[in-house]
PDB file of N, CA and C in Angstrom:
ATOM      1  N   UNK A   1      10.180 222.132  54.351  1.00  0.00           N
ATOM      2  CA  UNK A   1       9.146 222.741  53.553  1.00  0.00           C
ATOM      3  C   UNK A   1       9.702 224.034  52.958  1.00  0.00           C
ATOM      4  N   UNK A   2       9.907 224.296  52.085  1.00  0.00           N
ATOM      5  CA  UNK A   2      10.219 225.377  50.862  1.00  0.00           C
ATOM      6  C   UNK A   2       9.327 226.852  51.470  1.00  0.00           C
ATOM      7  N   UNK A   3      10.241 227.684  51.860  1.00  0.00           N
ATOM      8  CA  UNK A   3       9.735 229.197  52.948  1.00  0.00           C
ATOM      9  C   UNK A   3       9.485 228.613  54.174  1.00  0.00           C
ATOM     10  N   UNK A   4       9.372 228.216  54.404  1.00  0.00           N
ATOM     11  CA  UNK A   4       9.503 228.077  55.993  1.00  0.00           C
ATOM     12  C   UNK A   4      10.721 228.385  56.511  1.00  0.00           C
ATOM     13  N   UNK A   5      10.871 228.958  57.570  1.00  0.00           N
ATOM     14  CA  UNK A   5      11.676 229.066  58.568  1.00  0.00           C
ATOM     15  C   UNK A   5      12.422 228.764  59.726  1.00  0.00           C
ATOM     16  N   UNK A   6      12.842 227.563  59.585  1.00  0.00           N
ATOM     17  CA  UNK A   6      13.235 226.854  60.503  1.00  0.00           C
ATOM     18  C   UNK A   6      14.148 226.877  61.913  1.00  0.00           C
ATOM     19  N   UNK A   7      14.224 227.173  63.158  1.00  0.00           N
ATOM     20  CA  UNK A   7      15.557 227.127  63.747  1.00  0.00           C
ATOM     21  C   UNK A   7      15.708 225.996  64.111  1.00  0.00           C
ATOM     22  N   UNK A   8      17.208 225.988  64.860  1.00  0.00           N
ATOM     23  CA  UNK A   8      17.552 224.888  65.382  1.00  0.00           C
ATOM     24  C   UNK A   8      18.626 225.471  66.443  1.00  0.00           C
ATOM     25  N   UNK A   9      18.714 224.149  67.572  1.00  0.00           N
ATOM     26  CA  UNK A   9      19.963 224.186  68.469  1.00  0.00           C
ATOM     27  C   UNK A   9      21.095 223.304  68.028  1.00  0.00           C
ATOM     28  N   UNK A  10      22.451 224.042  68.393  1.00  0.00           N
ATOM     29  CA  UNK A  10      23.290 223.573  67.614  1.00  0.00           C
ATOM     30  C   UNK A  10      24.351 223.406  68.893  1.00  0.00           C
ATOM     31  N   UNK A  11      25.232 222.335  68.952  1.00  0.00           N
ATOM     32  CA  UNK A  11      26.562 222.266  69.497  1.00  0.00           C
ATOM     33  C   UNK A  11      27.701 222.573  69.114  1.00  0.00           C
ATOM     34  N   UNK A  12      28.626 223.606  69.120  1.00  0.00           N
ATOM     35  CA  UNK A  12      29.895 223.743  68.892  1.00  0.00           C
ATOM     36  C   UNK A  12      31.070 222.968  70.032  1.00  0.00           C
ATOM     37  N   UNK A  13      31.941 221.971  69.252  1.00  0.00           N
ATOM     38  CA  UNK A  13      33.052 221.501  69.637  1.00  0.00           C
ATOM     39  C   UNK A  13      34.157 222.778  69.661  1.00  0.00           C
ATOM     40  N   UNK A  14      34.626 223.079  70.732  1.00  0.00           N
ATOM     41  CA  UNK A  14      36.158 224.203  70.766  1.00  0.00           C
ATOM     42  C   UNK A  14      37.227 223.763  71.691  1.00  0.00           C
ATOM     43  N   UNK A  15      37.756 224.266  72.018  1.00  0.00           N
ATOM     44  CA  UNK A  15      38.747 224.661  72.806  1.00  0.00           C
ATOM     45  C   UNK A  15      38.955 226.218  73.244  1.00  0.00           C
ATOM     46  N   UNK A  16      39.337 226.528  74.551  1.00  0.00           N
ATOM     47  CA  UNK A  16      40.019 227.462  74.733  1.00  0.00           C
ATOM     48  C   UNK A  16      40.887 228.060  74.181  1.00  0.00           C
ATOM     49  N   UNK A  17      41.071 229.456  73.692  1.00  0.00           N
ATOM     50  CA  UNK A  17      42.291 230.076  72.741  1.00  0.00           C
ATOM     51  C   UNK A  17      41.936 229.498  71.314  1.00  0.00           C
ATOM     52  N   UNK A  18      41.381 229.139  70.546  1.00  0.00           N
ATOM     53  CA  UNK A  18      41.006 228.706  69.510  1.00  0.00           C
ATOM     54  C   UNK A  18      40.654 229.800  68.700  1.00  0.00           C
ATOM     55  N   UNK A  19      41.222 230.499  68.095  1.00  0.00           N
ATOM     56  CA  UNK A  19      40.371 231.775  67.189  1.00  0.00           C
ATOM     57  C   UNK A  19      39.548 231.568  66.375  1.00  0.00           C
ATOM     58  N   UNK A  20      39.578 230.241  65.379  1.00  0.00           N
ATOM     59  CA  UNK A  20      38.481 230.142  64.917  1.00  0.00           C
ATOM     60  C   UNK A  20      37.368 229.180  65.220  1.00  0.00           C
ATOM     61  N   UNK A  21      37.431 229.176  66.015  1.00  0.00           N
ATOM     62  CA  UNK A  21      36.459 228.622  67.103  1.00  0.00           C
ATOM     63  C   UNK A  21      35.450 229.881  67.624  1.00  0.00           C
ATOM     64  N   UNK A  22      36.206 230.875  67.978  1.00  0.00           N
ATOM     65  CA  UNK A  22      36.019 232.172  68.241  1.00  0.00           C
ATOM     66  C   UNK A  22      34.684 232.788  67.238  1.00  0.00           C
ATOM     67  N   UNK A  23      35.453 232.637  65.598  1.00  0.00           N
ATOM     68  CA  UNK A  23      35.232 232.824  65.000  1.00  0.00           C
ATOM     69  C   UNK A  23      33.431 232.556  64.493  1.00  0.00           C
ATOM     70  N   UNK A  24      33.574 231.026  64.659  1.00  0.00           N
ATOM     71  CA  UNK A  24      32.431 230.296  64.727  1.00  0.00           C
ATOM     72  C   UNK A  24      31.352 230.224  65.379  1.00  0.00           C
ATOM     73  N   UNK A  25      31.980 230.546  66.510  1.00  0.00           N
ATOM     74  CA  UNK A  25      30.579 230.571  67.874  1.00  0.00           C
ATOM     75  C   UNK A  25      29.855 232.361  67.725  1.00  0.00           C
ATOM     76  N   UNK A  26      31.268 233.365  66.889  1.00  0.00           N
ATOM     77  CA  UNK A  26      30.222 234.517  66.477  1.00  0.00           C
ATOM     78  C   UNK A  26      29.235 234.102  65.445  1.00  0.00           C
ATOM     79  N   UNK A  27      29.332 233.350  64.461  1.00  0.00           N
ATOM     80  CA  UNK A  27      29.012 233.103  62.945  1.00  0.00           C
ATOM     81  C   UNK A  27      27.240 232.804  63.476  1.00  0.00           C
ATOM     82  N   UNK A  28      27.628 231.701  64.141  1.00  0.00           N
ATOM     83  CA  UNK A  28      26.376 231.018  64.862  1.00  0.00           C
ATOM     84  C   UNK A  28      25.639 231.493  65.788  1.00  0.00           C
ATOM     85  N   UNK A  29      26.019 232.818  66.390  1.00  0.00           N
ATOM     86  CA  UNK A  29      25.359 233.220  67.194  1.00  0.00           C
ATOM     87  C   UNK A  29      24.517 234.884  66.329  1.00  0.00           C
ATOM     88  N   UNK A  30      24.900 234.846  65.286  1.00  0.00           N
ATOM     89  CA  UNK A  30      24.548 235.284  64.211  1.00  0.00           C
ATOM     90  C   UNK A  30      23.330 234.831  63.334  1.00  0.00           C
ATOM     91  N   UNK A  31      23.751 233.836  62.933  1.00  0.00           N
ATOM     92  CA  UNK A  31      22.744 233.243  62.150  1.00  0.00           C
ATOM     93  C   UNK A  31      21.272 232.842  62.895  1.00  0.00           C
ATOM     94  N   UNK A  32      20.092 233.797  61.752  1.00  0.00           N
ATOM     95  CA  UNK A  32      18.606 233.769  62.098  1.00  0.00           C
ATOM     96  C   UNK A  32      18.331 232.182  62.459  1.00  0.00           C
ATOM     97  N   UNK A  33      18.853 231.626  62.000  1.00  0.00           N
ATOM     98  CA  UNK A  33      17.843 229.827  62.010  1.00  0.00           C
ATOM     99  C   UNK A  33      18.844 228.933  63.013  1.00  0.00           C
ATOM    100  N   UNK A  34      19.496 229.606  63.671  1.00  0.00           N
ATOM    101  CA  UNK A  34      20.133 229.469  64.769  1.00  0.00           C
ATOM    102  C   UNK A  34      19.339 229.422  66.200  1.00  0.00           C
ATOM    103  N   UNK A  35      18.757 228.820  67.166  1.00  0.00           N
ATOM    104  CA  UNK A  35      18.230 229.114  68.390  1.00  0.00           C
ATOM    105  C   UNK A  35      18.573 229.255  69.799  1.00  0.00           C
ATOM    106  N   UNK A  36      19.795 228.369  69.684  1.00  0.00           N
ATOM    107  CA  UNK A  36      20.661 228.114  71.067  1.00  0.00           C
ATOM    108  C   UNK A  36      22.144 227.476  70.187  1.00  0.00           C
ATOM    109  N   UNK A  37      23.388 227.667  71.135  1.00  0.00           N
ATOM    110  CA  UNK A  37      24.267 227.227  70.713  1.00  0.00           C
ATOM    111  C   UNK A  37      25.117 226.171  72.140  1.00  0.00           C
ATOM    112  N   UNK A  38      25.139 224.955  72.211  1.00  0.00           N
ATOM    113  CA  UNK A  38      25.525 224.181  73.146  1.00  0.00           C
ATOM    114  C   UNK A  38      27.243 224.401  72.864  1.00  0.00           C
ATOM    115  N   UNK A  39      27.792 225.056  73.953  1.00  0.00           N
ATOM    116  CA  UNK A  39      29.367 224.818  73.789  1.00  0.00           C
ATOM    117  C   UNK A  39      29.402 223.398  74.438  1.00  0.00           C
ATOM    118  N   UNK A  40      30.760 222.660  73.687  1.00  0.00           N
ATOM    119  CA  UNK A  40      31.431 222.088  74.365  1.00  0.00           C
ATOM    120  C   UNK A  40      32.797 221.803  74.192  1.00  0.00           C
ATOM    121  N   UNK A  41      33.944 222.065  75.125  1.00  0.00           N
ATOM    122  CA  UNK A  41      34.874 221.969  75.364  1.00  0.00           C
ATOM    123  C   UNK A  41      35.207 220.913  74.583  1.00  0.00           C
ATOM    124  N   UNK A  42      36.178 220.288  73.382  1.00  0.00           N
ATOM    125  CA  UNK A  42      36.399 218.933  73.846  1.00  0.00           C
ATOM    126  C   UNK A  42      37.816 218.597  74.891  1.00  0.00           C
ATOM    127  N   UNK A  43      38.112 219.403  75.524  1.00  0.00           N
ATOM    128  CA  UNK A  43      38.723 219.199  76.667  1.00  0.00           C
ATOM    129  C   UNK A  43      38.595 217.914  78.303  1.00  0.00           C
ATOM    130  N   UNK A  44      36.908 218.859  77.769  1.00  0.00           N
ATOM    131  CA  UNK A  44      35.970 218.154  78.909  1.00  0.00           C
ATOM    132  C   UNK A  44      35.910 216.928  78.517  1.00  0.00           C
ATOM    133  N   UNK A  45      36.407 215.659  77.769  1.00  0.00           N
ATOM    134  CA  UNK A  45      35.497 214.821  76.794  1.00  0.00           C
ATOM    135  C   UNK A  45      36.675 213.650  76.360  1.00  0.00           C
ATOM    136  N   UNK A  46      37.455 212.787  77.029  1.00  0.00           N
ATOM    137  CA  UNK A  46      38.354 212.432  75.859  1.00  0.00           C
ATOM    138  C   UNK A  46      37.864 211.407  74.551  1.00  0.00           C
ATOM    139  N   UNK A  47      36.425 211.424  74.652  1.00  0.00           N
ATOM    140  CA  UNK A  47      35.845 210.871  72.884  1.00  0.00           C
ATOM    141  C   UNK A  47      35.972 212.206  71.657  1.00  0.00           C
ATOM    142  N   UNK A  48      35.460 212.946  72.696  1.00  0.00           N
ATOM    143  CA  UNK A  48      35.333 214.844  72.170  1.00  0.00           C
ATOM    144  C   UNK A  48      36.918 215.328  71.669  1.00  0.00           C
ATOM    145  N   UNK A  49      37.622 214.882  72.486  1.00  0.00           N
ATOM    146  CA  UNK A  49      39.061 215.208  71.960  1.00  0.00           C
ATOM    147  C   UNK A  49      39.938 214.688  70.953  1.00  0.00           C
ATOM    148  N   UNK A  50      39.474 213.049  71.126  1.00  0.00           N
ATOM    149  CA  UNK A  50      40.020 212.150  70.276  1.00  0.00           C
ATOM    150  C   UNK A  50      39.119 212.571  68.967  1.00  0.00           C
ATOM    151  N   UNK A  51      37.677 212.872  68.514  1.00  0.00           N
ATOM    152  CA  UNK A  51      36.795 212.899  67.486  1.00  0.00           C
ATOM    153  C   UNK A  51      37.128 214.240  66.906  1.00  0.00           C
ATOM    154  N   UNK A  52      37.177 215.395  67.568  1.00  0.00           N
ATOM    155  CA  UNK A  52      37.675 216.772  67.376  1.00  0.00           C
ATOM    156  C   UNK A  52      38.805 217.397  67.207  1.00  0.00           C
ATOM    157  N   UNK A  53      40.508 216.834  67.869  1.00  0.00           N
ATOM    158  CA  UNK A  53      41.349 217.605  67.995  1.00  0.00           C
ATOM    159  C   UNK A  53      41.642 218.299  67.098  1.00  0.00           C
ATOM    160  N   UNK A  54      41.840 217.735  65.508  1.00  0.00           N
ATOM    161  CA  UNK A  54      42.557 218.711  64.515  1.00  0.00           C
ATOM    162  C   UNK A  54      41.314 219.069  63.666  1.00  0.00           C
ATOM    163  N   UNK A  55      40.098 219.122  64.327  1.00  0.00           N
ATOM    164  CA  UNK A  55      39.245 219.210  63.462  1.00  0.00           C
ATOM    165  C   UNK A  55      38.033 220.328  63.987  1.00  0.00           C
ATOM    166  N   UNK A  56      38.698 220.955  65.165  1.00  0.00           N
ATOM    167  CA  UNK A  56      37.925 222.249  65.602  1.00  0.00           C
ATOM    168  C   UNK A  56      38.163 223.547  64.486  1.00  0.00           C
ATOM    169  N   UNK A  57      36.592 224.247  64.900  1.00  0.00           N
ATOM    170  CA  UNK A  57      35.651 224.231  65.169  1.00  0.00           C
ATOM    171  C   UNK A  57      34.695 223.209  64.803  1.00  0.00           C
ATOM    172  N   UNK A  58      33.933 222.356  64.915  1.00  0.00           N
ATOM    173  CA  UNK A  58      32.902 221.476  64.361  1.00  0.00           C
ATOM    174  C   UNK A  58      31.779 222.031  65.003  1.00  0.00           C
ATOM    175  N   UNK A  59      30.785 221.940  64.153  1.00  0.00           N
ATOM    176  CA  UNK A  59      29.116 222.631  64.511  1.00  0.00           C
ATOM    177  C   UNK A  59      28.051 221.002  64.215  1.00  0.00           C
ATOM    178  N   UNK A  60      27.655 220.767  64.938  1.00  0.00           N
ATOM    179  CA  UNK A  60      26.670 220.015  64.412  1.00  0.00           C
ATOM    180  C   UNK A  60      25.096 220.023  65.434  1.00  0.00           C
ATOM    181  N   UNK A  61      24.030 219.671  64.294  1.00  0.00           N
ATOM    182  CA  UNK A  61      22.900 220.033  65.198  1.00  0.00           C
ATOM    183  C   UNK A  61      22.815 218.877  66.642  1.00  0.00           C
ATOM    184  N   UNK A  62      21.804 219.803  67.433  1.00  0.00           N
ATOM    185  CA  UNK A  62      21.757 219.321  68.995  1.00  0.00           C
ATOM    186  C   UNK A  62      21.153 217.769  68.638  1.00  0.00           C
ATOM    187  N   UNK A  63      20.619 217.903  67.565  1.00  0.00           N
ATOM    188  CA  UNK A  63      19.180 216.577  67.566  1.00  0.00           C
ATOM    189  C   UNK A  63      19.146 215.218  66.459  1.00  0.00           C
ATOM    190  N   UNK A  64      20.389 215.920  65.672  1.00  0.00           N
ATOM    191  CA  UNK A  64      21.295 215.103  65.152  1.00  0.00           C
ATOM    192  C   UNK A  64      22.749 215.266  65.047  1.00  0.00           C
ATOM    193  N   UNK A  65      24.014 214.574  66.479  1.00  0.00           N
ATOM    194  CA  UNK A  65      24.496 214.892  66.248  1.00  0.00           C
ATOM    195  C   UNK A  65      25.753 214.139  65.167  1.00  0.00           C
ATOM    196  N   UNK A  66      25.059 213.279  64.629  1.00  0.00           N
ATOM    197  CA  UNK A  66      26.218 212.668  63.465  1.00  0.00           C
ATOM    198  C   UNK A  66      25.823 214.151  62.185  1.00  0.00           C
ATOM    199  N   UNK A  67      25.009 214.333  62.237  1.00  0.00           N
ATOM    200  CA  UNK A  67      25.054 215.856  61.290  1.00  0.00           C
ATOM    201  C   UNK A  67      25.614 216.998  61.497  1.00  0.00           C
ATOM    202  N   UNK A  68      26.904 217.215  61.297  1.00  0.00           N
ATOM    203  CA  UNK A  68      27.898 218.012  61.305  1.00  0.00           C
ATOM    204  C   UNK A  68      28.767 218.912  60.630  1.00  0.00           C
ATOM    205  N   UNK A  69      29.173 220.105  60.423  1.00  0.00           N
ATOM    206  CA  UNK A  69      29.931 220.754  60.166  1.00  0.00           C
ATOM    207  C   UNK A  69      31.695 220.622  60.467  1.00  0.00           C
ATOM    208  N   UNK A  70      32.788 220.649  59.968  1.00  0.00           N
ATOM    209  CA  UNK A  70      34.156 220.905  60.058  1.00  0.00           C
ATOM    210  C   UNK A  70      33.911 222.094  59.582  1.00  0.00           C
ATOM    211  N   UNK A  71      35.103 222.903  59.880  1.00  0.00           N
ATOM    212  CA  UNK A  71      35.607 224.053  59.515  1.00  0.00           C
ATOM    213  C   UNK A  71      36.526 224.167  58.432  1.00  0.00           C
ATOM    214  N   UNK A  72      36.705 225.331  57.581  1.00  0.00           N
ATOM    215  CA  UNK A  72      35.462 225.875  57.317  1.00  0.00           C
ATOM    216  C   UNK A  72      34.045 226.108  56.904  1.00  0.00           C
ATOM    217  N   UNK A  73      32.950 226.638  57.398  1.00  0.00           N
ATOM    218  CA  UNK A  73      31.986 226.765  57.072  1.00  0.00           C
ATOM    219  C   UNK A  73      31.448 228.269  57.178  1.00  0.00           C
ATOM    220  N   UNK A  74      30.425 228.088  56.253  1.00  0.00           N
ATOM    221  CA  UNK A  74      29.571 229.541  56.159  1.00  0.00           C
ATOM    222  C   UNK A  74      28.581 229.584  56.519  1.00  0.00           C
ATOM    223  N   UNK A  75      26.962 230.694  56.248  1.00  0.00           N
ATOM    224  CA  UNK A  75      25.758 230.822  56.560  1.00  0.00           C
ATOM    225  C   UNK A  75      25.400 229.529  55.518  1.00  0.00           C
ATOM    226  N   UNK A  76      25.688 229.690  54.689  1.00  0.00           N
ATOM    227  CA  UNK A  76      25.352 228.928  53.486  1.00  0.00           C
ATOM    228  C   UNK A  76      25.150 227.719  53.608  1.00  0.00           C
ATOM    229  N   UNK A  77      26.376 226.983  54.266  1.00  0.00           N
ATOM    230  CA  UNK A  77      26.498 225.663  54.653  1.00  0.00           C
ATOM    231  C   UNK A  77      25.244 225.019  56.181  1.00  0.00           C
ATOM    232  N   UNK A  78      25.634 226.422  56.925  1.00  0.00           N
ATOM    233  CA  UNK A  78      24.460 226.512  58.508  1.00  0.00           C
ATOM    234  C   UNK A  78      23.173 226.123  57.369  1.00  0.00           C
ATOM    235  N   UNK A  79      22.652 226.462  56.266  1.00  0.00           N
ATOM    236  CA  UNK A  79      21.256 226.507  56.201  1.00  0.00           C
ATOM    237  C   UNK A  79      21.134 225.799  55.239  1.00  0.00           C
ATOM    238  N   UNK A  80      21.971 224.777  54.539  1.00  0.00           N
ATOM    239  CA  UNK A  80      21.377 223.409  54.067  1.00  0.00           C
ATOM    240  C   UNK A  80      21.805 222.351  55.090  1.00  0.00           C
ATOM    241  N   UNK A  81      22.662 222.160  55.934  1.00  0.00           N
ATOM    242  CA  UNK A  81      22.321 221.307  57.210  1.00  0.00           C
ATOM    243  C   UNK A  81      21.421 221.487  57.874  1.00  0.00           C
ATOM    244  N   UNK A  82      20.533 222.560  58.174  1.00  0.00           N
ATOM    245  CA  UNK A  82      19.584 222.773  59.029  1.00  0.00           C
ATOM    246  C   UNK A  82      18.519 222.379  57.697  1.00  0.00           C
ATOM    247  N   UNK A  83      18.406 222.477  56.497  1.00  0.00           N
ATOM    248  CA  UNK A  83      17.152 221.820  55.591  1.00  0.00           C
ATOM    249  C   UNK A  83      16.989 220.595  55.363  1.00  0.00           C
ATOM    250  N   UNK A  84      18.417 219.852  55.476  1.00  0.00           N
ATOM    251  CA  UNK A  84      18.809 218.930  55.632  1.00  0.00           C
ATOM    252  C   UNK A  84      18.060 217.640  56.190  1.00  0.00           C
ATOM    253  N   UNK A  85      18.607 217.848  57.494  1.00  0.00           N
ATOM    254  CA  UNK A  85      18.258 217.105  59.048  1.00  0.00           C
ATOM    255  C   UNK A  85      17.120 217.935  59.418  1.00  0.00           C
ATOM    256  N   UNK A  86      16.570 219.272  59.161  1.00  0.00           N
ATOM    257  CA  UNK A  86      15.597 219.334  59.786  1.00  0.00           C
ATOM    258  C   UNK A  86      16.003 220.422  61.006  1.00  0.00           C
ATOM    259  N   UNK A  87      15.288 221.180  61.952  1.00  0.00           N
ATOM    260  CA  UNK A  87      15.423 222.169  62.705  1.00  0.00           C
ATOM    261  C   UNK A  87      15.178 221.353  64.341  1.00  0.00           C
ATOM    262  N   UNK A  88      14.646 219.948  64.739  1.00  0.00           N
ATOM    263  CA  UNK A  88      14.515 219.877  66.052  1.00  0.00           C
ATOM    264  C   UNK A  88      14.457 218.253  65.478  1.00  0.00           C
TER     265      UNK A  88
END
């Protein structure tokens, strides 16, 4: 809906030592229409590792997660995926 305000929970794919990963999980923990941010390792994961390795940071929402971000991304990009798919 056009003005509304939407948040959402979001999952970030990283790794350890990752700077822009780093980078990302500030971006998102930033952004207003942001509500929670689910880390996950893809360490922990070998689908997560095999789907992610050269492709960290990836952001995608908690509630859809084929709706996704690669890196790079901006606020810009956070808030037509979240108008997108929707906030929950």
């Amino acid at each position: 809906m056009p003005g509304s305000f939407a948040v959402a929970k979001v999952v970030l794919y990283h790794t350890e030592g990752c700077h822009l990963c780093e980078q990302a999980q500030v971006m998102l923990a930033q952004h207003p229409q942001v509500s929670a941010i689910e880390l996950r390792d893809i360490i922990d994961d070998p689908e997560w590792l095999s789907a992610y390795q050269v492709r960290i940071p990836v952001m995608a929402l908690a509630h859809r997660p084929e709706a996704e971000l690669g890196w790079p991304f901006d606020q810009q990009a956070i808030n037509q995926l979240i108008e997108q798919y929707g906030p929950y």
